[in-house]
C-alpha atoms as a PDB file:
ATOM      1  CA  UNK A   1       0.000   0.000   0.000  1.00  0.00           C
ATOM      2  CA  UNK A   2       1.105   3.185  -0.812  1.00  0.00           C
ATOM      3  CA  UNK A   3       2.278   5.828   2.139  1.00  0.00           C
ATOM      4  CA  UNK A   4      -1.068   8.083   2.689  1.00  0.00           C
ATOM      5  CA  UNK A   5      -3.619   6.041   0.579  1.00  0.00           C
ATOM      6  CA  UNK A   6      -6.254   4.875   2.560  1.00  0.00           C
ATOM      7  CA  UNK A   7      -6.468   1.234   4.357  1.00  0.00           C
ATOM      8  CA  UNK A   8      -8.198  -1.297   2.112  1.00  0.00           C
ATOM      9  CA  UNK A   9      -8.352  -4.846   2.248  1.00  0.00           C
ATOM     10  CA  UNK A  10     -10.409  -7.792   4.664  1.00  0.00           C
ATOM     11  CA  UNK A  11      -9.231  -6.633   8.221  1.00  0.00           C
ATOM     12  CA  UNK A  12     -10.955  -3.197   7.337  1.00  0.00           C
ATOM     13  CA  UNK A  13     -14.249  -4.400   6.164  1.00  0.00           C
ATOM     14  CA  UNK A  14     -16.602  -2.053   3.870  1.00  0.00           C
ATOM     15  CA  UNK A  15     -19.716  -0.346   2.540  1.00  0.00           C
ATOM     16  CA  UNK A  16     -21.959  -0.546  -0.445  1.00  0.00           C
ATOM     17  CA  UNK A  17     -23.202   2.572  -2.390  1.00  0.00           C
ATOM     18  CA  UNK A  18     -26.481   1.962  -3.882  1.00  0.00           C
ATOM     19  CA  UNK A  19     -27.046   5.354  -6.410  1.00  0.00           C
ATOM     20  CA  UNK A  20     -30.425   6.284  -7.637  1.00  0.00           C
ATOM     21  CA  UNK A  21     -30.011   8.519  -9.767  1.00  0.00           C
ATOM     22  CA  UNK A  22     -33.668   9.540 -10.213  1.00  0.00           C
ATOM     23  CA  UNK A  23     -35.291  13.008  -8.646  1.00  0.00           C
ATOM     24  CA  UNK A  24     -38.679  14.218  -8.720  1.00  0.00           C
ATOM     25  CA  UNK A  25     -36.566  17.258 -10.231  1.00  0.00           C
ATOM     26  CA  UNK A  26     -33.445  18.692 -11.093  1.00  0.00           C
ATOM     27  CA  UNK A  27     -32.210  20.877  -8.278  1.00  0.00           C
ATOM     28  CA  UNK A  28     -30.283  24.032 -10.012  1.00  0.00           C
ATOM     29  CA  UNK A  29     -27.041  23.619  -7.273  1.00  0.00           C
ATOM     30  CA  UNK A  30     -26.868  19.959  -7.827  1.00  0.00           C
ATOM     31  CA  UNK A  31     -24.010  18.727  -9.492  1.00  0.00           C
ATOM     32  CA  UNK A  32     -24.753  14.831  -9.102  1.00  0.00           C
ATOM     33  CA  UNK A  33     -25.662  12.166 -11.319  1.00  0.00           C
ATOM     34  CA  UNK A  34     -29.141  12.893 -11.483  1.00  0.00           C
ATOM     35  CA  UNK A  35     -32.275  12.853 -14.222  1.00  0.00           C
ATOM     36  CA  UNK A  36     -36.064  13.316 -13.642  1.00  0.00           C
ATOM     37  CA  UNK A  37     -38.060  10.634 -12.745  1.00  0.00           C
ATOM     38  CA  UNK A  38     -40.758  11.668 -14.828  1.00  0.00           C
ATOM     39  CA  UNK A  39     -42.098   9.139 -17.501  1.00  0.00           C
ATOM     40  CA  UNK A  40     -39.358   6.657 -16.519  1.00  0.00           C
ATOM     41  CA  UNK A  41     -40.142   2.964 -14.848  1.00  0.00           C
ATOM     42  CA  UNK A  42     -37.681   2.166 -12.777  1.00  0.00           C
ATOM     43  CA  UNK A  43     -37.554  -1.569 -13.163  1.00  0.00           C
ATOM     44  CA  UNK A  44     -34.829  -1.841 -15.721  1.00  0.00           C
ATOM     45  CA  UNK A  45     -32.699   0.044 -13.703  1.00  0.00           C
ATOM     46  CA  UNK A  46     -34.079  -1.800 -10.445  1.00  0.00           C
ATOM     47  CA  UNK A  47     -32.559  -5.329 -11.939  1.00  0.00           C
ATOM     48  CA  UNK A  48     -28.853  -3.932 -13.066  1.00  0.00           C
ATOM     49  CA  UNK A  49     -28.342  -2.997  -9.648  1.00  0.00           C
ATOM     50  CA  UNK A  50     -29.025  -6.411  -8.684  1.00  0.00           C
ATOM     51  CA  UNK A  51     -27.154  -7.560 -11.513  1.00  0.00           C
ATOM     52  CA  UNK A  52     -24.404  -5.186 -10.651  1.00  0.00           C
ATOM     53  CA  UNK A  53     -23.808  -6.750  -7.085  1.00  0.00           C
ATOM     54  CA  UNK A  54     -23.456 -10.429  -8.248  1.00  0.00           C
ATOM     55  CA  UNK A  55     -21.509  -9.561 -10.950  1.00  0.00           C
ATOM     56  CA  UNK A  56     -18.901  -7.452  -8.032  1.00  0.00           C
ATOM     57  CA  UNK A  57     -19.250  -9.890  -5.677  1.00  0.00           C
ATOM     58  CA  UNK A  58     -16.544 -12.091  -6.670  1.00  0.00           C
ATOM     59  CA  UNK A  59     -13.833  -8.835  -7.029  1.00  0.00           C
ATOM     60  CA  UNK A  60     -13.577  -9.177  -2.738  1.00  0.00           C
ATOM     61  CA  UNK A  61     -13.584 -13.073  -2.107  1.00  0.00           C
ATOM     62  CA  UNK A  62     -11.430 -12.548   1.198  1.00  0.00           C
ATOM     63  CA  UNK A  63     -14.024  -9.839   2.353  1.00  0.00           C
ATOM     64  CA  UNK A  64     -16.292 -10.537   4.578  1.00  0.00           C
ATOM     65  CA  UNK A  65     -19.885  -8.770   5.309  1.00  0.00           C
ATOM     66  CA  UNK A  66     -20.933  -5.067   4.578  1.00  0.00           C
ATOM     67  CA  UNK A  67     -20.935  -2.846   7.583  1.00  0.00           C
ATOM     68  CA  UNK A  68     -23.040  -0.314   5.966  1.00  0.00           C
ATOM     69  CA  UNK A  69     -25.555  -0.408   2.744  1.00  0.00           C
ATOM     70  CA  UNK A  70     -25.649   3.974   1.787  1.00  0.00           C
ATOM     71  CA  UNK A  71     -29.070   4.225  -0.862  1.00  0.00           C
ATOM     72  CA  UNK A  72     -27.790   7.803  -2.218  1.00  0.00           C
ATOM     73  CA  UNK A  73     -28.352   9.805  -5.248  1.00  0.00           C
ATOM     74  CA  UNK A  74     -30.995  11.122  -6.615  1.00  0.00           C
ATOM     75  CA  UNK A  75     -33.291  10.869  -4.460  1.00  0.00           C
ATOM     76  CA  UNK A  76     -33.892   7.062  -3.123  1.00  0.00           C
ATOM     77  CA  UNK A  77     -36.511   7.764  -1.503  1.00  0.00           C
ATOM     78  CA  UNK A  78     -38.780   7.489  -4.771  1.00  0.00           C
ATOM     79  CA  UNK A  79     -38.110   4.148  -4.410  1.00  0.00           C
ATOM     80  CA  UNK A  80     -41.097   2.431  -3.000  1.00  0.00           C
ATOM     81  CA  UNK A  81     -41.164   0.159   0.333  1.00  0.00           C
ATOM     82  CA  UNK A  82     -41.055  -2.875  -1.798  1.00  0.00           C
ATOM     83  CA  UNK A  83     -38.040  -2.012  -4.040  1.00  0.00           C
ATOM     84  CA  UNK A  84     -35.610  -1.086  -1.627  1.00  0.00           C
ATOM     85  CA  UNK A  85     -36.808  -4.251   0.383  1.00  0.00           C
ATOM     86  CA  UNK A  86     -35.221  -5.845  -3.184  1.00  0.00           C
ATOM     87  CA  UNK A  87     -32.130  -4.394  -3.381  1.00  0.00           C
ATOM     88  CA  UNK A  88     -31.889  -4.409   0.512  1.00  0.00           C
ATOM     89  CA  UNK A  89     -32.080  -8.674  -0.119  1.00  0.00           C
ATOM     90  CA  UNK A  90     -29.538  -8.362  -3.235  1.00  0.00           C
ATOM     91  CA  UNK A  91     -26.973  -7.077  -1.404  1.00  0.00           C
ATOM     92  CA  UNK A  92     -27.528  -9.101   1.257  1.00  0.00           C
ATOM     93  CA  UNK A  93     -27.175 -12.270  -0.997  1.00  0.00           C
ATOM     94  CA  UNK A  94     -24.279 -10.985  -3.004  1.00  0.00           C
ATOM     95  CA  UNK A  95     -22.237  -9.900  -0.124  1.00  0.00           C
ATOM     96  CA  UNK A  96     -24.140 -10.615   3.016  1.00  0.00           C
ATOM     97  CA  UNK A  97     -24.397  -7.736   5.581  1.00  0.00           C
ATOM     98  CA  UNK A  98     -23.408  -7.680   9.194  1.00  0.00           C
ATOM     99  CA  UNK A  99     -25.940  -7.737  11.914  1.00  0.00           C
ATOM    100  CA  UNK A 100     -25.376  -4.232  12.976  1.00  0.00           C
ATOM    101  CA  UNK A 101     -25.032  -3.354   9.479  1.00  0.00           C
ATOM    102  CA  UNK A 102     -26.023   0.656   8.880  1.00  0.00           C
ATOM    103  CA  UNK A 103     -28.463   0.428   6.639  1.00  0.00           C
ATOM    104  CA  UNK A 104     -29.239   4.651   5.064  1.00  0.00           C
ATOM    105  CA  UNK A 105     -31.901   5.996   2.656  1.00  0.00           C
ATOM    106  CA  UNK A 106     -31.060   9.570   1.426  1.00  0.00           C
ATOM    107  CA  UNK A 107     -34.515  11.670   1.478  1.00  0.00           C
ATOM    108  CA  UNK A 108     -36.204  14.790   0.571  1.00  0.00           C
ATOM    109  CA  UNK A 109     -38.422  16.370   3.180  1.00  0.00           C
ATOM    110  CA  UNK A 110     -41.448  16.231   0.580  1.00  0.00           C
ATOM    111  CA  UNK A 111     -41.088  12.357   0.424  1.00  0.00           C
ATOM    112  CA  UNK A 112     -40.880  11.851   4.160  1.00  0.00           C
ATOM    113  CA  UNK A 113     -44.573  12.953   4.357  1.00  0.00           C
ATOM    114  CA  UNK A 114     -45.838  11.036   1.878  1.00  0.00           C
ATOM    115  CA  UNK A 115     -43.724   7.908   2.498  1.00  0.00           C
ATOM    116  CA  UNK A 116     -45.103   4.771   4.466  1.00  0.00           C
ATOM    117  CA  UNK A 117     -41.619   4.926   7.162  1.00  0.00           C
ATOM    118  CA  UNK A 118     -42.665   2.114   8.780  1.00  0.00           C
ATOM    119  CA  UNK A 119     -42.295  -0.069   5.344  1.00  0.00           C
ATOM    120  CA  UNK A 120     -38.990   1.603   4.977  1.00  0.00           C
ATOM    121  CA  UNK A 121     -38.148   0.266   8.020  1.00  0.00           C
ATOM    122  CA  UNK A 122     -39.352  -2.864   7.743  1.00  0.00           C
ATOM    123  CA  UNK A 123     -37.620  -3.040   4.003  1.00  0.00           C
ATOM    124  CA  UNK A 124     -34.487  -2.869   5.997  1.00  0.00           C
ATOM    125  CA  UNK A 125     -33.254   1.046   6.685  1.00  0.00           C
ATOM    126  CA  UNK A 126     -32.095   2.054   9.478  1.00  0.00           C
ATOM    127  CA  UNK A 127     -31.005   5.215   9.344  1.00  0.00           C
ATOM    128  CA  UNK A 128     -32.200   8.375   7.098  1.00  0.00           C
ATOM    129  CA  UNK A 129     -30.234  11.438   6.114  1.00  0.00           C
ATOM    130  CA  UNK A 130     -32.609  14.319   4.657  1.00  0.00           C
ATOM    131  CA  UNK A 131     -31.593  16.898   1.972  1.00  0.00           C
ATOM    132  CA  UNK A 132     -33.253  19.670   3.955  1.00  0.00           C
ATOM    133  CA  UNK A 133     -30.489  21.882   2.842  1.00  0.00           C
ATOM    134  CA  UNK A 134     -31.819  24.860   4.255  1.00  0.00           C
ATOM    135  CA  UNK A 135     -34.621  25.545   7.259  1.00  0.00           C
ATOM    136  CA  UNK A 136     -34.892  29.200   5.250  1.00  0.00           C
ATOM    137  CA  UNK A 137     -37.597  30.177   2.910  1.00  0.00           C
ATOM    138  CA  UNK A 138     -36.040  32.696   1.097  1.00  0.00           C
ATOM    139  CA  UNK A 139     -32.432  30.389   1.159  1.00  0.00           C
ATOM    140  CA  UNK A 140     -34.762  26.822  -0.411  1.00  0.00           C
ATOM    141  CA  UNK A 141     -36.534  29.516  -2.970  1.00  0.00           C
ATOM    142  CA  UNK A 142     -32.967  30.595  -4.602  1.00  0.00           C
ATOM    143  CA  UNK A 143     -31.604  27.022  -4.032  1.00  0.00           C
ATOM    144  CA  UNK A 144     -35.065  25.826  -6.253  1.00  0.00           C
ATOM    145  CA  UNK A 145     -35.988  23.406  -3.447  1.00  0.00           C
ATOM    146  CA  UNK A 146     -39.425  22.140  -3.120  1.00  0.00           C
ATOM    147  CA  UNK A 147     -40.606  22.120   0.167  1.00  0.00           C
ATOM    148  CA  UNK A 148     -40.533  25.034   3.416  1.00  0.00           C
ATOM    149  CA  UNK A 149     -38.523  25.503   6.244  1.00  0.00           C
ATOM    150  CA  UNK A 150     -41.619  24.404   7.940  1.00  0.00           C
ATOM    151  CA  UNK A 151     -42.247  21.470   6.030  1.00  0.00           C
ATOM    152  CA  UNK A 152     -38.805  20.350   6.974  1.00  0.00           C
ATOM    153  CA  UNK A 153     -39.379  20.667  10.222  1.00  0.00           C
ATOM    154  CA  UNK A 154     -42.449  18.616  10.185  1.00  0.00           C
ATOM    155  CA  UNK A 155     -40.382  15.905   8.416  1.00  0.00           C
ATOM    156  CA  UNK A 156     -37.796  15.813  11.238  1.00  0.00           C
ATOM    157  CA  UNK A 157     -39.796  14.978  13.583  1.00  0.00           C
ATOM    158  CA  UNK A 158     -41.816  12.406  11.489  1.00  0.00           C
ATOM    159  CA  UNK A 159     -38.491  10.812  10.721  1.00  0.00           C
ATOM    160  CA  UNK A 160     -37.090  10.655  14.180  1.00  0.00           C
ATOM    161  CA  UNK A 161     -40.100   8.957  15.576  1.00  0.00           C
ATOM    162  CA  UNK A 162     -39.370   6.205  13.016  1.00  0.00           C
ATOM    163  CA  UNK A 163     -36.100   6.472  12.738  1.00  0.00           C
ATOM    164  CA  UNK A 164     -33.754   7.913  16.277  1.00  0.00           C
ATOM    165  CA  UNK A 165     -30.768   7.690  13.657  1.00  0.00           C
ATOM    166  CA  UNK A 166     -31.751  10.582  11.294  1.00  0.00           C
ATOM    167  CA  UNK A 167     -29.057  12.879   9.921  1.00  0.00           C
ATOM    168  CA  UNK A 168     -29.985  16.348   8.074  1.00  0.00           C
ATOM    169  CA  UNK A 169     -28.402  18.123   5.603  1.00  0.00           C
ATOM    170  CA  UNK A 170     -27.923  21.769   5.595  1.00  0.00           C
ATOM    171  CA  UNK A 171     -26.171  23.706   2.789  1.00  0.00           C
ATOM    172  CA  UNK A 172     -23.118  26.046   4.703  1.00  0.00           C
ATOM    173  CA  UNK A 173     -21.551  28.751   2.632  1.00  0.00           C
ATOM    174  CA  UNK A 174     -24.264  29.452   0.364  1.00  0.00           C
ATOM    175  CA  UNK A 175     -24.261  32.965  -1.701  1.00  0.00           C
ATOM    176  CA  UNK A 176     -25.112  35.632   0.695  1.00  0.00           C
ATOM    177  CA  UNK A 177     -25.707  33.689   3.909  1.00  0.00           C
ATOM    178  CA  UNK A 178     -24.865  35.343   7.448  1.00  0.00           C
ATOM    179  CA  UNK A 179     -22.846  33.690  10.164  1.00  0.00           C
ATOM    180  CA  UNK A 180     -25.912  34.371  12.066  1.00  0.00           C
ATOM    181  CA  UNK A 181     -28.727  33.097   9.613  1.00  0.00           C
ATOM    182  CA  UNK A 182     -26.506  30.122   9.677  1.00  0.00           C
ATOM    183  CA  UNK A 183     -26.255  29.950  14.093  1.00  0.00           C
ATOM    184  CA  UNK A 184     -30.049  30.086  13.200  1.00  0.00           C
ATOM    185  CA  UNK A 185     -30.421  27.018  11.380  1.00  0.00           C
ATOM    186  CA  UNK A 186     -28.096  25.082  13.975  1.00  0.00           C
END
């Protein structure tokens, strides 16, 4: 291994990155792998993921189970209950995950009030990080988010009574933002 590259191999263990890449639209900011979901069935792309983690499987034969399964993207949590139950079980069969195994959705505050959380959690997840990215108005207008301050708020709390290990995403550094606008949001 080469001086300052980072520790690799069995005795380390390691994580799967699931990326959907679908959003219910484009943020402006966003400089992702990303495409509107509109029009587009996901079940195509559903079964190369699948296909994807048998086909990698066999590249870490001395590894042994994930410690953490990270749905990012996009925004994964489009994905229904029942589909991320799916590729929740592939990646369990390709590579098996550990008990304790962390086991994230990435989510937009909009989705968290529709979505059934307890079939999320019973698909397998774990833990949810939300793309709030702002609790300001005026800051989610110019950053072409969907949802308000308050209806991030609201999706907090839904989340944490589902899920105690919630992470949120806030934006820092944004064009024009205050030291104290940002003490605000903390």
């Amino acid at each position: 291994m080469s001086e300052g590259a980072p520790p690799f191999g069995p005795e380390y263990g390691f994580g799967i990155y699931i990326h959907w890449p679908y959003c219910a639209k484009v943020c402006p900011y966003c400089d992702f792998n990303v495409y509107a979901a509109k029009d587009r069935d996901p079940t195509s792309l559903l079964e190369a993921i699948k296909k994807d983690l048998q086909i990698h499987r066999p590249r870490l034969p001395e590894h042994g189970r994930a410690g953490s399964l990270y749905f990012g993207g996009g925004t994964p949590s489009l994905l229904k209950p029942t589909e991320i139950a799916g590729l929740v079980r592939a990646a369990e069969e390709s590579f098996g995950l550990e008990a304790d195994a962390e086991i994230t959705l990435e989510a937009n505050p909009n989705d968290i009030l529709r979505m059934d959380l307890q079939g999320v959690k019973a698909a397998g997840v774990n833990r949810l990080s939300l793309g709030v990215q702002s609790l300001r108005d005026d800051a989610l207008a110019f950053l072409g988010r969907d949802h308000h301050g308050s209806a991030a708020r609201i999706a907090m709390s839904r989340a944490l009574d589902v899920f105690p290990n919630t992470s949120v995403d806030l934006i820092y550094a944004r064009p024009g933002q205050l030291a104290e606008e940002w003490q605000s949001e903390l």
